[in-house]
C-alpha atoms as a PDB file:
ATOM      1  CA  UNK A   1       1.422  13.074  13.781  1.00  0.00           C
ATOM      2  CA  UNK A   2       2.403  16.233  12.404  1.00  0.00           C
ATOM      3  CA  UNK A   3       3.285  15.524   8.800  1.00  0.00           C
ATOM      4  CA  UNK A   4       0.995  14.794   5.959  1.00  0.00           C
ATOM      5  CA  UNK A   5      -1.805  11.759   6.342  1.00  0.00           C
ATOM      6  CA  UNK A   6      -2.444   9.330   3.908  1.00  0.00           C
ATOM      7  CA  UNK A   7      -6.087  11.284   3.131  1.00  0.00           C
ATOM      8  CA  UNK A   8      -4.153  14.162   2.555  1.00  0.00           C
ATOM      9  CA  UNK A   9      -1.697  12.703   0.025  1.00  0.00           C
ATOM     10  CA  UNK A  10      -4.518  11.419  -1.777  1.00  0.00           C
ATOM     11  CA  UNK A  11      -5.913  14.402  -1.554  1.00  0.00           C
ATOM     12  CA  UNK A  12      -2.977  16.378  -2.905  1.00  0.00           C
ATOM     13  CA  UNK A  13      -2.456  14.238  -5.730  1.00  0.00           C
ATOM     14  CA  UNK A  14      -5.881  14.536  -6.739  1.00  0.00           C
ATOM     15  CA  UNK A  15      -5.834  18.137  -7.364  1.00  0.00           C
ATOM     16  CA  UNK A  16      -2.416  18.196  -8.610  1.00  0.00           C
ATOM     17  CA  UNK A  17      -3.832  16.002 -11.389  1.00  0.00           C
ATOM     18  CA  UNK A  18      -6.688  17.923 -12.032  1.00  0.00           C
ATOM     19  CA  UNK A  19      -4.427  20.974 -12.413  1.00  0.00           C
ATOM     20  CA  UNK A  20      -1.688  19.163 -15.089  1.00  0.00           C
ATOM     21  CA  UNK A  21      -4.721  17.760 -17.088  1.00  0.00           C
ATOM     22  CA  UNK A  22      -5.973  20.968 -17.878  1.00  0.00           C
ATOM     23  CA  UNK A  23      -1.965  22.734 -18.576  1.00  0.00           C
ATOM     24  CA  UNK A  24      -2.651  24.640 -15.457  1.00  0.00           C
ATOM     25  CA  UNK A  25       1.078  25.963 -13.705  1.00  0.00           C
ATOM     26  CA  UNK A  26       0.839  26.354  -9.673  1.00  0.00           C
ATOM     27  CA  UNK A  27       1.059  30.087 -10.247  1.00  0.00           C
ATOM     28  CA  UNK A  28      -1.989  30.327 -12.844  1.00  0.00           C
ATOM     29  CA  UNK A  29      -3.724  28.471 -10.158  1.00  0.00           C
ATOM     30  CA  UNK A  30      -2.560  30.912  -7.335  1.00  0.00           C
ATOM     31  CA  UNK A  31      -4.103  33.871  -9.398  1.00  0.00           C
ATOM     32  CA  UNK A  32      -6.821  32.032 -10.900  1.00  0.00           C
ATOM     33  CA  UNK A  33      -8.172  31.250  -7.400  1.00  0.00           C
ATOM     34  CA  UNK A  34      -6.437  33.862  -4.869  1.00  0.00           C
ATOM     35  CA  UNK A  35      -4.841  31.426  -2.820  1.00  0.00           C
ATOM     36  CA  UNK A  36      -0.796  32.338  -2.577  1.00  0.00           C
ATOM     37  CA  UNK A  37       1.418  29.690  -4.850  1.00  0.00           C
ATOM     38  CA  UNK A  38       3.014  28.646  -1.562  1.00  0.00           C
ATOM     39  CA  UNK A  39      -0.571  27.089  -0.421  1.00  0.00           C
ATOM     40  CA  UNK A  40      -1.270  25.905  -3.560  1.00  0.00           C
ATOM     41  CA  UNK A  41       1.804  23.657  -3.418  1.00  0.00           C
ATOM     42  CA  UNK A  42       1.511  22.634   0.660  1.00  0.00           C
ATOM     43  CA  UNK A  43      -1.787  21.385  -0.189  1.00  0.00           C
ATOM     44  CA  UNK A  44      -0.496  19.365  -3.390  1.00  0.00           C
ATOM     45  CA  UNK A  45       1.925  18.112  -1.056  1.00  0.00           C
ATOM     46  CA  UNK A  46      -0.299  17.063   1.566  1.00  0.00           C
ATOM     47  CA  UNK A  47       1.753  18.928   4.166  1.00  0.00           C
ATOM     48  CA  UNK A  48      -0.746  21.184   5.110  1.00  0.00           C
ATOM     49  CA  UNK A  49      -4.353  20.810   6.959  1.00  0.00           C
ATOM     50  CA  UNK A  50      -6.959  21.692   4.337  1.00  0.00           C
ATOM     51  CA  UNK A  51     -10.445  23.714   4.779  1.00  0.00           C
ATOM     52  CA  UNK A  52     -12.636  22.459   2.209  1.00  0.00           C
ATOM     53  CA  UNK A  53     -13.289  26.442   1.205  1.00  0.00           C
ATOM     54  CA  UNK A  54      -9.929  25.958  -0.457  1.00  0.00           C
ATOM     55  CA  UNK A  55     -10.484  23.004  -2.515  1.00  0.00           C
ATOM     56  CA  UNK A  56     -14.038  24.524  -3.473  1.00  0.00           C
ATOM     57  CA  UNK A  57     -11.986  27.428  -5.125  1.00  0.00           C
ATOM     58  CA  UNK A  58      -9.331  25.494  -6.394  1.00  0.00           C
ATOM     59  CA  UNK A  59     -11.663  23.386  -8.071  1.00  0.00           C
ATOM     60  CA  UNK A  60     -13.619  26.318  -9.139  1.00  0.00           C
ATOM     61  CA  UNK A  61     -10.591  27.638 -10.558  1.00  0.00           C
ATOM     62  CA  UNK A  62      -9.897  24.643 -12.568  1.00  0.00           C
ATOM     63  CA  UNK A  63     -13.000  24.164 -14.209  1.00  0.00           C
ATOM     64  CA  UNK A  64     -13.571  20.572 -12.604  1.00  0.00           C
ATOM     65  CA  UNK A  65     -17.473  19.639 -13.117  1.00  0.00           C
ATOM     66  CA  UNK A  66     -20.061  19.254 -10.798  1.00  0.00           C
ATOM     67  CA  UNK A  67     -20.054  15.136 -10.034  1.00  0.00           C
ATOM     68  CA  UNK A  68     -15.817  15.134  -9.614  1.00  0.00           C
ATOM     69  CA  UNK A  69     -15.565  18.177  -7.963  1.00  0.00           C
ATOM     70  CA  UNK A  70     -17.939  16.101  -4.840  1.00  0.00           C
ATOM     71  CA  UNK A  71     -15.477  13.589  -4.913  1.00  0.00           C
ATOM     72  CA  UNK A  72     -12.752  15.755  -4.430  1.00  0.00           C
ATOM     73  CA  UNK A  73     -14.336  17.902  -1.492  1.00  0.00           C
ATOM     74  CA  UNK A  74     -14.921  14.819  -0.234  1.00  0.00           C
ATOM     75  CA  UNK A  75     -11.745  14.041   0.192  1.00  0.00           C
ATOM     76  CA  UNK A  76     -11.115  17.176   1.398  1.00  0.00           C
ATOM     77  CA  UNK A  77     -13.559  16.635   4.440  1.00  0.00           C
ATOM     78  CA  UNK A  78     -12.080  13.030   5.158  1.00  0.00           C
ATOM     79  CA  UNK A  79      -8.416  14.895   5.300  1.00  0.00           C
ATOM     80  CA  UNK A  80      -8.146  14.524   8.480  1.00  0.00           C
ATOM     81  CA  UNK A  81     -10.258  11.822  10.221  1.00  0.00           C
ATOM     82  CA  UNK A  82      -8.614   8.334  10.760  1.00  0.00           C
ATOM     83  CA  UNK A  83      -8.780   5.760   7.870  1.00  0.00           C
ATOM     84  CA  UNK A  84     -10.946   2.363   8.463  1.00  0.00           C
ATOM     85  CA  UNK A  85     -13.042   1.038   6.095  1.00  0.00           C
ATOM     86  CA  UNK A  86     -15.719  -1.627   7.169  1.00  0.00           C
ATOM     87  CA  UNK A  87     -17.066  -4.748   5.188  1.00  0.00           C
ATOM     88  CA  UNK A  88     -20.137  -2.408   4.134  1.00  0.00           C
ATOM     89  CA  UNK A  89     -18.388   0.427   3.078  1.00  0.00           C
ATOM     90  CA  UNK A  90     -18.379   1.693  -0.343  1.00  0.00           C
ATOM     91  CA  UNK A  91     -14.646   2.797   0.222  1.00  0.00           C
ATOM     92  CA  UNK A  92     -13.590  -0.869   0.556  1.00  0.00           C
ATOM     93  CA  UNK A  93     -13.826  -2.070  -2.747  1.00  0.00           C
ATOM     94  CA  UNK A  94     -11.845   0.865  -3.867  1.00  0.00           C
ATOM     95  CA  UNK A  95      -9.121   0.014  -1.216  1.00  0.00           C
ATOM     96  CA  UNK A  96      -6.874  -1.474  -3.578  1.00  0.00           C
ATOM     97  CA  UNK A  97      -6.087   1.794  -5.838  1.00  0.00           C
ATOM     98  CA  UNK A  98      -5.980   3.632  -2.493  1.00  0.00           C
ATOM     99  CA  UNK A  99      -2.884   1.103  -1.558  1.00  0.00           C
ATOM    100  CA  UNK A 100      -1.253   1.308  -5.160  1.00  0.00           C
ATOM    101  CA  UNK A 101      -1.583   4.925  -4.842  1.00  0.00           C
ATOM    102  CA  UNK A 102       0.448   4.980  -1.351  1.00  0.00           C
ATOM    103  CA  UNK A 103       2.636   2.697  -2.538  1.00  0.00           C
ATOM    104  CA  UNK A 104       3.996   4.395  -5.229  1.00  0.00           C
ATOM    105  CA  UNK A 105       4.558   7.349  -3.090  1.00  0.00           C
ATOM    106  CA  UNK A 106       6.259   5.492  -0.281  1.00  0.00           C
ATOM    107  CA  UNK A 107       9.983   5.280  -0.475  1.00  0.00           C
ATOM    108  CA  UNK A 108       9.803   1.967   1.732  1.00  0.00           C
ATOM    109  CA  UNK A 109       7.210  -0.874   2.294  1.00  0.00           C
ATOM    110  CA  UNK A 110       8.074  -3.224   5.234  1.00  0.00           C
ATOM    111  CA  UNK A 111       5.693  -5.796   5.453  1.00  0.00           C
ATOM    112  CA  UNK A 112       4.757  -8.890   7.972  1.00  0.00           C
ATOM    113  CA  UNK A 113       2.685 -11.544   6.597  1.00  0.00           C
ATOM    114  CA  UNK A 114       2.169 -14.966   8.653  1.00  0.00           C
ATOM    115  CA  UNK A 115      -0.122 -16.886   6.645  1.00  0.00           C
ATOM    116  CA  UNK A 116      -0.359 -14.917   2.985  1.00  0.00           C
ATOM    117  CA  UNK A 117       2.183 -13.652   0.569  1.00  0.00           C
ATOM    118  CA  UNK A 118       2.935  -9.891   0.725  1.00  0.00           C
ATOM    119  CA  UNK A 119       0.329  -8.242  -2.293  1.00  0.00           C
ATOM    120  CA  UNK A 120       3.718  -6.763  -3.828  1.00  0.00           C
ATOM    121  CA  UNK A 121       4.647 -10.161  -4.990  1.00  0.00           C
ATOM    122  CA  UNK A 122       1.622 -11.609  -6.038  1.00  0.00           C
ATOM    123  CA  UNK A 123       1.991 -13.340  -9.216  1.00  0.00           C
ATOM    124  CA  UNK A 124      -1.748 -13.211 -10.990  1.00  0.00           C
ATOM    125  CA  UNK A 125      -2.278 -16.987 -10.430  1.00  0.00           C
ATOM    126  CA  UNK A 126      -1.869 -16.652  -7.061  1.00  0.00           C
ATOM    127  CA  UNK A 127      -3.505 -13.407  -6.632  1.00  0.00           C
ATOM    128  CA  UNK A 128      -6.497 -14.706  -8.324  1.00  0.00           C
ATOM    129  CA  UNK A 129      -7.115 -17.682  -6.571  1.00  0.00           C
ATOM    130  CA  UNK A 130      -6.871 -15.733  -2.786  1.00  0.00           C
ATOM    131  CA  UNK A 131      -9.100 -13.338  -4.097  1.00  0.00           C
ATOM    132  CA  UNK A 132     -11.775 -15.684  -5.455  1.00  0.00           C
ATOM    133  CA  UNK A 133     -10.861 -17.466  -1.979  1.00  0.00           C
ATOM    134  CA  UNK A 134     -11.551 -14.300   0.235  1.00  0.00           C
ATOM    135  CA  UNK A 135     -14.249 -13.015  -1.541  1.00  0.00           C
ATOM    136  CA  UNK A 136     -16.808 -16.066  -2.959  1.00  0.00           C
ATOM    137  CA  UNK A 137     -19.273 -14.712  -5.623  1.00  0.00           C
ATOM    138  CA  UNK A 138     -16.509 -12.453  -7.333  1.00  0.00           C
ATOM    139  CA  UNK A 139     -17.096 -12.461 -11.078  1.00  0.00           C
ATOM    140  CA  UNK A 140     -14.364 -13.497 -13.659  1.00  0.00           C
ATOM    141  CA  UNK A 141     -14.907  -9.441 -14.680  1.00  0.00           C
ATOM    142  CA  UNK A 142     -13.829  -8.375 -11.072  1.00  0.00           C
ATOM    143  CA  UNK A 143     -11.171 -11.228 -10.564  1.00  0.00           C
ATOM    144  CA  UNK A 144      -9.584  -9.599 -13.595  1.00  0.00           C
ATOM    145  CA  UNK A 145      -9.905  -6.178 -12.453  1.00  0.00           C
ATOM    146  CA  UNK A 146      -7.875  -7.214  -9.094  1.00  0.00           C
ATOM    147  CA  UNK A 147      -5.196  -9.059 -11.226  1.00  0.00           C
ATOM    148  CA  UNK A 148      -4.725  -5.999 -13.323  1.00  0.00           C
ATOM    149  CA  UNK A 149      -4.406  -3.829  -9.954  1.00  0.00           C
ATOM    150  CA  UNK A 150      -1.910  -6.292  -8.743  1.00  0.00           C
ATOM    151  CA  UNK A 151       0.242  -6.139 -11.554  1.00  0.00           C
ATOM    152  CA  UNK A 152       0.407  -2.272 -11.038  1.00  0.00           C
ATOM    153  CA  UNK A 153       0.805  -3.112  -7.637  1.00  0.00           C
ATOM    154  CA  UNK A 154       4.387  -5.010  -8.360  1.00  0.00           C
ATOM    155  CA  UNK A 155       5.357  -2.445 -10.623  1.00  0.00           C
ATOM    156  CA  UNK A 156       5.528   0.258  -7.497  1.00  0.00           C
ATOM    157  CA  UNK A 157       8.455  -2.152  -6.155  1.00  0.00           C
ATOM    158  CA  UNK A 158      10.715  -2.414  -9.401  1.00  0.00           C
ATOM    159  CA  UNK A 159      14.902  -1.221  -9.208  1.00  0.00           C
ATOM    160  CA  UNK A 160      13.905   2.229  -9.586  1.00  0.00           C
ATOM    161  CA  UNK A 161      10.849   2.389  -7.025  1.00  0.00           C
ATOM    162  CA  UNK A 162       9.607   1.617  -3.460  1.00  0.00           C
ATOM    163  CA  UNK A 163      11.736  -0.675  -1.685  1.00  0.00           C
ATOM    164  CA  UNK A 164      10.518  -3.453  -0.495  1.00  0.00           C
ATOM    165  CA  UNK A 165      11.801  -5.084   3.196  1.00  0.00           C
ATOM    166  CA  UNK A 166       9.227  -8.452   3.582  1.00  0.00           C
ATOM    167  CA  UNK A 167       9.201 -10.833   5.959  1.00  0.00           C
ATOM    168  CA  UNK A 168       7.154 -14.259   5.071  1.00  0.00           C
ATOM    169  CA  UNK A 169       5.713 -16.760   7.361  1.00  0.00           C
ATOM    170  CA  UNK A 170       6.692 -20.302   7.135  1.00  0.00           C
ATOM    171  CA  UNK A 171       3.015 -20.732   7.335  1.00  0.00           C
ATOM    172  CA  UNK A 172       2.695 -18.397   3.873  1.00  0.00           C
ATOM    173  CA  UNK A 173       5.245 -20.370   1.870  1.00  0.00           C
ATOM    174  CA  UNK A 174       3.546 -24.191   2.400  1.00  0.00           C
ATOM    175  CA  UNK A 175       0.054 -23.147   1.748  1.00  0.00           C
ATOM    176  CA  UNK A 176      -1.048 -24.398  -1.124  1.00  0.00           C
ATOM    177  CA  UNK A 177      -2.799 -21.698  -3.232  1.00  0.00           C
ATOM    178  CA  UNK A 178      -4.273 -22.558  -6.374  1.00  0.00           C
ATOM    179  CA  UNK A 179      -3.231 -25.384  -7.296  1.00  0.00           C
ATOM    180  CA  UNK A 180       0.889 -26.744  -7.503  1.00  0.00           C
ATOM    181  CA  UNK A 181       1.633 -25.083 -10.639  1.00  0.00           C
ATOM    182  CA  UNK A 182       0.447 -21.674  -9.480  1.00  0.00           C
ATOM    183  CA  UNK A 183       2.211 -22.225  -6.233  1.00  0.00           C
ATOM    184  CA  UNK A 184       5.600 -23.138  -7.769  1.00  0.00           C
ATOM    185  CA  UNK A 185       5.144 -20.187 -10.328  1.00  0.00           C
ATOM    186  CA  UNK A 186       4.702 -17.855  -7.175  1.00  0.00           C
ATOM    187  CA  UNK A 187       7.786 -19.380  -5.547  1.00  0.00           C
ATOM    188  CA  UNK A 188       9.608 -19.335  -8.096  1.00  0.00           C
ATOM    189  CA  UNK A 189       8.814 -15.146  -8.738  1.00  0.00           C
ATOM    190  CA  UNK A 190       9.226 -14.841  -5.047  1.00  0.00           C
ATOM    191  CA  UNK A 191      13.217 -15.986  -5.832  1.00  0.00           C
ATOM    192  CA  UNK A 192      13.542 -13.306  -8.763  1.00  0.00           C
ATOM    193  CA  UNK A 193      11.892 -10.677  -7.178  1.00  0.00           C
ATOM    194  CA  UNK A 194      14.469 -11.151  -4.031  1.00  0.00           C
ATOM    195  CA  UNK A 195      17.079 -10.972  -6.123  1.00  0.00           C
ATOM    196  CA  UNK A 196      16.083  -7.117  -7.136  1.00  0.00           C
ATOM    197  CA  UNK A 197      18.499  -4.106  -5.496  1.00  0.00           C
ATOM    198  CA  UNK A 198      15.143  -3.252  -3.903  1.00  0.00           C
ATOM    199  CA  UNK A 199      13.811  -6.229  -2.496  1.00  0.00           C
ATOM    200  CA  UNK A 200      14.685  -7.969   0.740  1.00  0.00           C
ATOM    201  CA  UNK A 201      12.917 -10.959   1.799  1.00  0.00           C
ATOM    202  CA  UNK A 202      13.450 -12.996   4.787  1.00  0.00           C
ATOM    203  CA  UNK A 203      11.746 -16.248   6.050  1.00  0.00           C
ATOM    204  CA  UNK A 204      10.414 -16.707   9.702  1.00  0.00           C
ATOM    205  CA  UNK A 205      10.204 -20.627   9.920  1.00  0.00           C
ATOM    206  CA  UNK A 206       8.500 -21.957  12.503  1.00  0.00           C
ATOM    207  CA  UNK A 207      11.138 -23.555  14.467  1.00  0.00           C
ATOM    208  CA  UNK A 208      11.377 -19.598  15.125  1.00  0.00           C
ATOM    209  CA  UNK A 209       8.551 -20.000  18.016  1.00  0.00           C
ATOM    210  CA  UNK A 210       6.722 -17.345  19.647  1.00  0.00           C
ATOM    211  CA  UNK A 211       7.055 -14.218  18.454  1.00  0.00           C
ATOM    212  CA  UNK A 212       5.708  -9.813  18.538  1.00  0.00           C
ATOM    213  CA  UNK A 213       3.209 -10.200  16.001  1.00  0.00           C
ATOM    214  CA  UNK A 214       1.673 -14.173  15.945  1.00  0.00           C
ATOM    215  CA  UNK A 215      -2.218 -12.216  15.888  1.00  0.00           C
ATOM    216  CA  UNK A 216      -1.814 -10.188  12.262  1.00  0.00           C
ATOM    217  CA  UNK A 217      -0.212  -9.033   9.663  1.00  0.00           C
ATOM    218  CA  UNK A 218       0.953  -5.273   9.067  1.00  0.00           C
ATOM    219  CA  UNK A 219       2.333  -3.105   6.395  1.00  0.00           C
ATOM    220  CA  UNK A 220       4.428   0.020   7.670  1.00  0.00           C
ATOM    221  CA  UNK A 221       4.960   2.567   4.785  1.00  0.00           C
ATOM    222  CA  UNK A 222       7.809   5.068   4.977  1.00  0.00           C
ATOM    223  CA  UNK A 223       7.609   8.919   3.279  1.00  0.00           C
ATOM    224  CA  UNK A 224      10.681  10.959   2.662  1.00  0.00           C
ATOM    225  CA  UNK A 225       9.478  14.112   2.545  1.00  0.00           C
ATOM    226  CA  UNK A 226       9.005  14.552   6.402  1.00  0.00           C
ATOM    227  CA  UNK A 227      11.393  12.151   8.275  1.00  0.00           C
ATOM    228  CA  UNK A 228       9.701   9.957  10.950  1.00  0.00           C
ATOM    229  CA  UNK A 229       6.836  10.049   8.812  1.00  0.00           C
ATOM    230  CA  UNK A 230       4.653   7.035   8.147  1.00  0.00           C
ATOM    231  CA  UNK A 231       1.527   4.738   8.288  1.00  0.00           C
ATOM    232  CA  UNK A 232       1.227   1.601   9.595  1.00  0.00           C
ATOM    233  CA  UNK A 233      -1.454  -0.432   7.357  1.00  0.00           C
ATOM    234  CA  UNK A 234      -3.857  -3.275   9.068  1.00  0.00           C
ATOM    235  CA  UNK A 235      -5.940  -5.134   6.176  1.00  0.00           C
ATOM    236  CA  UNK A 236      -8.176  -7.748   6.688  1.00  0.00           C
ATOM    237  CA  UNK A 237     -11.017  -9.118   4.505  1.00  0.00           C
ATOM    238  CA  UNK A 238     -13.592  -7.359   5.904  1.00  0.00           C
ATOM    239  CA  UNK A 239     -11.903  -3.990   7.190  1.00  0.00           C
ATOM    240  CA  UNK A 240      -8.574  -1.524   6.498  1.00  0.00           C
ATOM    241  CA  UNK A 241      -7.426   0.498   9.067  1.00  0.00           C
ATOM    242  CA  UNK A 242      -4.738   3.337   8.803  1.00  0.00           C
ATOM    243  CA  UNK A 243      -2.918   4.009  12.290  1.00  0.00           C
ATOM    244  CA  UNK A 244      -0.446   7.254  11.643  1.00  0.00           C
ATOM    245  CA  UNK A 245      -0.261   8.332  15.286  1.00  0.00           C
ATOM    246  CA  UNK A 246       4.072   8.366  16.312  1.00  0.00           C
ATOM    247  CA  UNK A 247       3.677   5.950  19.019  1.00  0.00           C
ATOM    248  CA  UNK A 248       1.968   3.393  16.405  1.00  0.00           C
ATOM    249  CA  UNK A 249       4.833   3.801  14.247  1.00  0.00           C
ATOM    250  CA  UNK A 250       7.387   3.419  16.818  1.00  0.00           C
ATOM    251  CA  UNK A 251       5.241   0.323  18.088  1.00  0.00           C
ATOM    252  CA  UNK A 252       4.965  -1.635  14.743  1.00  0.00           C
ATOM    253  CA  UNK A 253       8.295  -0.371  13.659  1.00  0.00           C
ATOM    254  CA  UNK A 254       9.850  -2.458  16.673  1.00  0.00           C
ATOM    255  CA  UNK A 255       7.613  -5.185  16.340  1.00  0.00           C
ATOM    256  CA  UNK A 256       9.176  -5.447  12.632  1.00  0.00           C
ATOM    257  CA  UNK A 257      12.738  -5.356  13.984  1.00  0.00           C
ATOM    258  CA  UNK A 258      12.079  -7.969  16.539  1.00  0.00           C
ATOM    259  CA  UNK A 259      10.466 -10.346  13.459  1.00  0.00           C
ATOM    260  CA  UNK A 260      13.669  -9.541  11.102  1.00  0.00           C
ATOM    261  CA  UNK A 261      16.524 -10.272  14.078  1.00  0.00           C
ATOM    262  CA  UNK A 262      14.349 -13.905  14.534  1.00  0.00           C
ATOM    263  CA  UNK A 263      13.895 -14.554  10.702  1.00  0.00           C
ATOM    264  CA  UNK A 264      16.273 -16.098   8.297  1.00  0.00           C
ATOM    265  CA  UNK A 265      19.027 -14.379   6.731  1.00  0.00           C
ATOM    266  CA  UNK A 266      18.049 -13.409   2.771  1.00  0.00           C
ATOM    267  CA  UNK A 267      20.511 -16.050   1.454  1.00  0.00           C
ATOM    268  CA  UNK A 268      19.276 -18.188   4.135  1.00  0.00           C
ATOM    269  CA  UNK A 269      15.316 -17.353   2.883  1.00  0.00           C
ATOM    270  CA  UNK A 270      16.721 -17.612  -0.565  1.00  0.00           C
ATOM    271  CA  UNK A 271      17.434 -21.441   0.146  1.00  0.00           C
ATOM    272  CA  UNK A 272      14.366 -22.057   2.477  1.00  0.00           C
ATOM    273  CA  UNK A 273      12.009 -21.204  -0.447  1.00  0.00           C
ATOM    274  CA  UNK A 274      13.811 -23.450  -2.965  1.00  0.00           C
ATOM    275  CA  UNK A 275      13.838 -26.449  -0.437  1.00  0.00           C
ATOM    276  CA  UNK A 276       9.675 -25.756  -0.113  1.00  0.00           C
ATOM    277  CA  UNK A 277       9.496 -25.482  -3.669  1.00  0.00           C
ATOM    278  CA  UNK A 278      11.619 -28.795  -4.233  1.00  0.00           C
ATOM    279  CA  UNK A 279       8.919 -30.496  -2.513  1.00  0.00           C
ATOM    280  CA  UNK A 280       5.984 -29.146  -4.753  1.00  0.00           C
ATOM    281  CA  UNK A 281       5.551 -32.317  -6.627  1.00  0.00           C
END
């Protein structure tokens, strides 16, 4: 793909934020570091490959010290390589901000979950108990660090942000997480939230049958700022992976209209949900 990678958004924003913190204007930086205002801007952008000589003078530039300047020239390396993260990498348990951060720069979220509710409508009950569920051994500290990403995580996907375009597994809705108060209270959110401008949410029973994408689950995120451009997001327990190649996008992008023209209807979900929530005793 031509247009800017995921690394290189988070790259971007990185330095952007170190330049606002310190009341630093893209042309102080430009003459503060010789690179021309135009650059300085394509690389906040993330539209433009970047040679870690760059970010070493933008950084010099800045001030930034010693320990987060590595992490940003990190970053800067990484640019361009594909995104996976395995069970044993450090990156993994930072995965989370990564998606919040991608999320609130994506102007649309469509998302395919079989057998779990989308992340973006995770009510904390429910988040907490798939998270103690997925990973055993997590402290009450860390289970309340991943409810407080989640909630930041819903608020990328209110009236005025991301939109949101989910389709839910039959499978998803009659698993009972938690217990039956935390699964009504998650049904019951699932209803407001589809009610948002934002939000669509469609049901794929399972009277559906076979379908495109029975093996996984998959997140495809959507960027205005270069059309066609986009990641498609894989996310397991044990490993992320990033595909942003055009014929990925095109692939999972089909799969997802397949999925939608074989779900419900939204007023049709809409009703679905309540009748599996009726039977919550």
């Amino acid at each position: 793909m031509s247009g800017p990678t995921l690394r290189r958004r988070q790259l971007g924003a990185a330095l952007r934020e170190l330049r606002l913190v310190r009341g630093i204007s893209v042309p102080e930086a430009s003459q503060q570091t010789g690179l021309p205002a135009a650059t300085v801007s394509r690389i906040e952008n993330g539209v433009r490959r970047v040679w870690p000589g760059d970010v070493r003078m933008l950084l010099s530039g800045y001030g930034v010290e010693a320990a987060e300047a590595n992490r940003v020239i990190e970053l800067a390396v990484e640019a361009d390589r594909p995104v996976r993260w395995e069970c044993n990498s450090p990156a993994l348990d930072q995965a989370g901000s990564y998606h919040l951060e991608w999320e609130n720069t994506a102007t649309e979220l469509r998302s395919w979950h079989p057998e779990m509710l989308p992340p973006a409508v995770h009510t904390d009950g429910y988040l907490r108990a798939t998270r103690a569920a997925q990973r055993p051994g997590s402290t009450p500290e860390q289970l309340d660090e991943a409810v407080a990403l989640g909630r930041a995580r819903r608020a990328a996907f209110s009236d005025n942000g991301t939109r949101l375009v989910s389709i839910i597994g039959e499978g998803a809705l009659r698993r009972l997480v938690g217990g039956t108060r935390e699964m009504r209270d998650q049904l019951d959110w699932l209803l407001v939230v589809g009610q948002q401008r934002t939000v669509s949410i469609q049901v794929l029973p399972f009277s559906s049958g076979a379908h495109s994408a029975m093996e996984s689950a998959f997140d495809l995120m959507s960027f205005d700022d270069a059309p066609g451009n986009g990641a498609v997001r894989l996310a397991g327990p044990r490993a992320v992976q990033i595909l942003e190649r055009n014929e990925d996008l095109e692939h999972y992008a089909s799969m997802f209209d397949l999925l939608s023209w074989q779900a419900l209807s939204t007023s049709e979900s809409a009703r679905f949900i309540e009748s599996v929530t009726a039977e919550l005793c």
